[in-house]
C-alpha atoms as a PDB file:
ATOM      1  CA  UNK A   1      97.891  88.854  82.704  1.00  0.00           C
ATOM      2  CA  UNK A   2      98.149  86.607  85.744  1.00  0.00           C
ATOM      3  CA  UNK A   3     100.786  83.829  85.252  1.00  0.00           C
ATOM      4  CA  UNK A   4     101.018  80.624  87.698  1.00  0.00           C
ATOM      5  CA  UNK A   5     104.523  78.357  88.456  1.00  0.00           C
ATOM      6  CA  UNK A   6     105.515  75.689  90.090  1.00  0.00           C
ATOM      7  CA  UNK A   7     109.254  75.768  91.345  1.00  0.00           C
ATOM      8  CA  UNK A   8     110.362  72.729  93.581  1.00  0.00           C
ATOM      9  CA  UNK A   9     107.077  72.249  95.028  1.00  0.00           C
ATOM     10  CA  UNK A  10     104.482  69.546  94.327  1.00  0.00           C
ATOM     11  CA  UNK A  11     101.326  71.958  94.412  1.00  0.00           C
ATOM     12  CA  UNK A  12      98.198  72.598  92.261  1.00  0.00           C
ATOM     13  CA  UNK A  13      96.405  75.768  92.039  1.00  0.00           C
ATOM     14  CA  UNK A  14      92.800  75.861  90.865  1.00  0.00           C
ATOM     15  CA  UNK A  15      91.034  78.581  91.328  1.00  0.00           C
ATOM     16  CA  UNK A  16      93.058  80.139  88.666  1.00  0.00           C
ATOM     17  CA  UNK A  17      90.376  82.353  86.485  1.00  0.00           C
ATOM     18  CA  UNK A  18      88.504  82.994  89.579  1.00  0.00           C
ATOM     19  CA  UNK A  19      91.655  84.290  91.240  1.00  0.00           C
ATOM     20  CA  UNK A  20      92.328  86.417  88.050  1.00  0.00           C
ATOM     21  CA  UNK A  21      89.211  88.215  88.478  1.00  0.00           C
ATOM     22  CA  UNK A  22      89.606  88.888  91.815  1.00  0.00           C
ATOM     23  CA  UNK A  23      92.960  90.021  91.460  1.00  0.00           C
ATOM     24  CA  UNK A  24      91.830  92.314  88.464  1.00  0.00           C
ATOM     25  CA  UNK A  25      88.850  93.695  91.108  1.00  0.00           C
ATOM     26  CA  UNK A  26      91.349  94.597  94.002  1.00  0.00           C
ATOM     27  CA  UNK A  27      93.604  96.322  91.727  1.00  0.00           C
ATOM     28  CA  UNK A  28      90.562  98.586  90.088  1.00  0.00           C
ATOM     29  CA  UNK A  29      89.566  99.487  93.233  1.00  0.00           C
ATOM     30  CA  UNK A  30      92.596 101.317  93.876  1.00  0.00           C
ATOM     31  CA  UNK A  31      92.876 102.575  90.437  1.00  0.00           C
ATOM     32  CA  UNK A  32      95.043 100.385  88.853  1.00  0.00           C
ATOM     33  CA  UNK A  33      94.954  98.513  86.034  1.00  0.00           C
ATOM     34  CA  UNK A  34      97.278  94.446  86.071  1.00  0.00           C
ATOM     35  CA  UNK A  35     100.321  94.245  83.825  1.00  0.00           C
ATOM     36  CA  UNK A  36     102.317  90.837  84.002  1.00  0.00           C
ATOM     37  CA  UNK A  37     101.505  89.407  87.486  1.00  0.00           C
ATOM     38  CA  UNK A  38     103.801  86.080  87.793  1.00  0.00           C
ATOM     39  CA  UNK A  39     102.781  83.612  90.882  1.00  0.00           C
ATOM     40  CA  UNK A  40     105.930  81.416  91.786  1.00  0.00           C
ATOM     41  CA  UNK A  41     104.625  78.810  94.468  1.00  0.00           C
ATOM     42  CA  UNK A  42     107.687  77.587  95.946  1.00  0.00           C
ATOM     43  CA  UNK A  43     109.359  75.893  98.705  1.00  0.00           C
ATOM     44  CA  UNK A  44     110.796  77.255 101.872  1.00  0.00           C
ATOM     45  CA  UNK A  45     114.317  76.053 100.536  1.00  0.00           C
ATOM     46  CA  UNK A  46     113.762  77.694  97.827  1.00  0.00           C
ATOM     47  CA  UNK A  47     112.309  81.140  98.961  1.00  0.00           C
ATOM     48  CA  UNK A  48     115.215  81.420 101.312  1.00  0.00           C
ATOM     49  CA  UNK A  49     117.412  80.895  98.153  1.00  0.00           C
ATOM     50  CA  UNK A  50     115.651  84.077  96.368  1.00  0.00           C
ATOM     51  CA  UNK A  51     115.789  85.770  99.800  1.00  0.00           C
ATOM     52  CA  UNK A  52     119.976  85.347 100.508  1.00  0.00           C
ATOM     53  CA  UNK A  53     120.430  86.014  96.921  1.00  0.00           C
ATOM     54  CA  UNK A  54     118.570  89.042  96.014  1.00  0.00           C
ATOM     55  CA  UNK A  55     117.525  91.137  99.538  1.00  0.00           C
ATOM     56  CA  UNK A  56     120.538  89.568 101.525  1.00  0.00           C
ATOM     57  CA  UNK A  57     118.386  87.920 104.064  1.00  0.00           C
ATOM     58  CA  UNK A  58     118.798  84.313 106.133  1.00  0.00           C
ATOM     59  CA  UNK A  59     115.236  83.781 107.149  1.00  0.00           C
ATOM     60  CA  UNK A  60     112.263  81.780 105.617  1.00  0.00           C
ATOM     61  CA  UNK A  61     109.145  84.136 104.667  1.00  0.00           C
ATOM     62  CA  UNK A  62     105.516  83.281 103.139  1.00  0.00           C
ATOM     63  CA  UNK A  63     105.992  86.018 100.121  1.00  0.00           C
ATOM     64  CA  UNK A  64     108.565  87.842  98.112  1.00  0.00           C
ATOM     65  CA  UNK A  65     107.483  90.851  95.859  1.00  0.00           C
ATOM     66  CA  UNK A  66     109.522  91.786  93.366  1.00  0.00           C
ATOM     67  CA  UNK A  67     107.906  95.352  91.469  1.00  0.00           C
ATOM     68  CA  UNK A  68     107.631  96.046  88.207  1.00  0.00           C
ATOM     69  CA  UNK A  69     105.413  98.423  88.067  1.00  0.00           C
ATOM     70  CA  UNK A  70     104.929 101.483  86.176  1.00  0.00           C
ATOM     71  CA  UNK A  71     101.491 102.768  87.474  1.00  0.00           C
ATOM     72  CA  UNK A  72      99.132 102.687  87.103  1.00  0.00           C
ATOM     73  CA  UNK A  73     100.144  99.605  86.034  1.00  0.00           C
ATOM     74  CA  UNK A  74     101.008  97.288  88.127  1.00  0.00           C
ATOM     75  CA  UNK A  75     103.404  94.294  87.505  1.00  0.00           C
ATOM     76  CA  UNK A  76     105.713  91.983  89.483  1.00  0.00           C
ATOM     77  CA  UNK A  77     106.811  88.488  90.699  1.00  0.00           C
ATOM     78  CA  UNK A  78     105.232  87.124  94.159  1.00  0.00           C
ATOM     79  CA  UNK A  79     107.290  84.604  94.949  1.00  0.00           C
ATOM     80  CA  UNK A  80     104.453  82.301  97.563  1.00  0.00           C
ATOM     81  CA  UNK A  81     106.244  79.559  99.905  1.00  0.00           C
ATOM     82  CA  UNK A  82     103.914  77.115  99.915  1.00  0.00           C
ATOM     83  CA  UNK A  83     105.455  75.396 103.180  1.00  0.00           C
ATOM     84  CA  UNK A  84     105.181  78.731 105.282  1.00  0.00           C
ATOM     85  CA  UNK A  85     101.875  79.166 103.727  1.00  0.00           C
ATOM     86  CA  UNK A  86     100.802  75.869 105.560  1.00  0.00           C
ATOM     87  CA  UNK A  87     102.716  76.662 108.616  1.00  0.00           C
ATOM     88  CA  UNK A  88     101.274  80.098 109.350  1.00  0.00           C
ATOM     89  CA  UNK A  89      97.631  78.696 108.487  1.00  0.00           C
ATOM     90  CA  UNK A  90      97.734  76.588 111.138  1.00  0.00           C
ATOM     91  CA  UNK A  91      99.822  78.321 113.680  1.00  0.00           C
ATOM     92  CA  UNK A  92      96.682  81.176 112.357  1.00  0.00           C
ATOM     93  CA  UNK A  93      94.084  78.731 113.093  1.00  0.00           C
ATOM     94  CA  UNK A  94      92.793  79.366 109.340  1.00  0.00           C
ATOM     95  CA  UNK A  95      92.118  77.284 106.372  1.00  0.00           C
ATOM     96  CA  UNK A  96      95.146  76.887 103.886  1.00  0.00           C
ATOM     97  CA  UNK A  97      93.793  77.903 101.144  1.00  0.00           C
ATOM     98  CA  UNK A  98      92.401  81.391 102.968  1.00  0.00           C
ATOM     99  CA  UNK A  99      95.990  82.332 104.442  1.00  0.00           C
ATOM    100  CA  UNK A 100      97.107  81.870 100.583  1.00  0.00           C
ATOM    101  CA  UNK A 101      94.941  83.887  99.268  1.00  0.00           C
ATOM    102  CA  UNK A 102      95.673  86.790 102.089  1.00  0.00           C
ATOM    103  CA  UNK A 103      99.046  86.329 100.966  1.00  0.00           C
ATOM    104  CA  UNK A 104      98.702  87.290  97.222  1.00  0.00           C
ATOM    105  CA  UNK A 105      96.309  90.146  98.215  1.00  0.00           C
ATOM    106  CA  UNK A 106      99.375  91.049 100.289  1.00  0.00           C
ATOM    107  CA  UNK A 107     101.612  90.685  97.563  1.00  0.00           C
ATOM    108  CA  UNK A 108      99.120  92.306  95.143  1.00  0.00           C
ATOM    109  CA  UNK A 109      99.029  95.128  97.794  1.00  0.00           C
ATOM    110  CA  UNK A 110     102.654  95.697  97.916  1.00  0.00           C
ATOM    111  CA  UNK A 111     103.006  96.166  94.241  1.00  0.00           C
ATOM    112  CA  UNK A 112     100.005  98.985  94.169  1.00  0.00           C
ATOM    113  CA  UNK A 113     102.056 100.575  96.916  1.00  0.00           C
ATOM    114  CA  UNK A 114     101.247  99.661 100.034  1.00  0.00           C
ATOM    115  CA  UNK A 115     104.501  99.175 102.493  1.00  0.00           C
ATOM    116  CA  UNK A 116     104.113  97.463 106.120  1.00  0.00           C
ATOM    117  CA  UNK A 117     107.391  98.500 107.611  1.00  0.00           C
ATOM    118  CA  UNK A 118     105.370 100.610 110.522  1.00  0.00           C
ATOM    119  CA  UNK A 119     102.803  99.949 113.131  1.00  0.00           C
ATOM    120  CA  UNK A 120     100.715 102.163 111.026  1.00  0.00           C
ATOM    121  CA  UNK A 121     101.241 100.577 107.391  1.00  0.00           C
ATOM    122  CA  UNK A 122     100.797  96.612 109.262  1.00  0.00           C
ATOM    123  CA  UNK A 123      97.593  98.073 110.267  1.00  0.00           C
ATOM    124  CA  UNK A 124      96.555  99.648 106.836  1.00  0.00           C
ATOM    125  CA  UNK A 125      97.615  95.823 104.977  1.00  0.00           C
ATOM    126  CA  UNK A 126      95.604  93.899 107.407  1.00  0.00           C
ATOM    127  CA  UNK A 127      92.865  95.954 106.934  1.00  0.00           C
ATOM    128  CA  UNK A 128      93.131  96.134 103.091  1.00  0.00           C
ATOM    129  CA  UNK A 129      93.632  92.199 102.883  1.00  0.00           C
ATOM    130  CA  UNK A 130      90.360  91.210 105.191  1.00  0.00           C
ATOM    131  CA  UNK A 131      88.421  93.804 102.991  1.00  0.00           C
ATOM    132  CA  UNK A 132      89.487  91.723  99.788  1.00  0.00           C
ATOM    133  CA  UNK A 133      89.265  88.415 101.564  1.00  0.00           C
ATOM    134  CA  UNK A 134      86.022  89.424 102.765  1.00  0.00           C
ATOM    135  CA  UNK A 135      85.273  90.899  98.131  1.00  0.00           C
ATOM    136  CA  UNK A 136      86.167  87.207  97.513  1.00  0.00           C
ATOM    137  CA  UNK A 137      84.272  85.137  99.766  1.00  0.00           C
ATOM    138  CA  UNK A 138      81.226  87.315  98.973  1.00  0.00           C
ATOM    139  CA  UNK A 139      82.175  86.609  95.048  1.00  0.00           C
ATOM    140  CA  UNK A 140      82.534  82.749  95.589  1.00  0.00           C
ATOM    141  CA  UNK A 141      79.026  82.357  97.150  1.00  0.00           C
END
């Protein structure tokens, strides 16, 4: 089950049961199955809080995964700054609500198991999340 908050952040989400099915899609095709998937739309204040706190780190972000997984289940908090969301979208020269939804594939992705610490695995995500993008805009039409 896909679960939606708000914390410090005036935002609405509404493509909620459309998002839920895509979700559910991307995670079948890599044979998984969703657990407990919580969305936390946030602030940058308050992603930076999550990110001094629990990795130990002084820098804004758009996403923080948090895995909970026991596959082929797969489970977690993705913790979305809304603010870097906008910021990247247009430094991206892309529509808001398209660089949000690359970052929940990308959170999605991390909790099946995909890593981008390498050239390589940067390479793999992008590639993954403009093949879902790409599932969901076909879906939409």
């Amino acid at each position: 089950m896909v679960r939606y908050f708000f914390e410090d952040v005036k935002f609405q989400y509404k493509d909620r049961r459309f998002n839920n099915s895509w979700l559910k899609l991307v995670a079948e095709s890599e044979i998984c199955r969703l657990g407990d998937i919580n969305i936390i739309f946030c602030s940058d204040p308050y992603i930076l809080r999550i990110n001094l706190q629990y990795l130990g780190h002084d820098y804004f972000t758009d996403i923080i995964t948090f895995d909970y997984s026991e596959k082929p289940v797969v489970s977690g908090d993705l913790f979305i700054s809304v603010d870097s969301v906008r910021e990247n979208a247009a430094y991206y020269g892309t529509e808001f609500t398209e660089e949000l939804h690359r970052v929940i594939v990308h959170g999605l992705l991390h909790l099946i198991g995909y890593d981008d610490h390498s050239e390589e695995d940067i390479k793999t995500m992008r590639s993954k999340e403009n093949y879902y993008l790409d599932i969901r805009r076909s879906l939409a039409k």
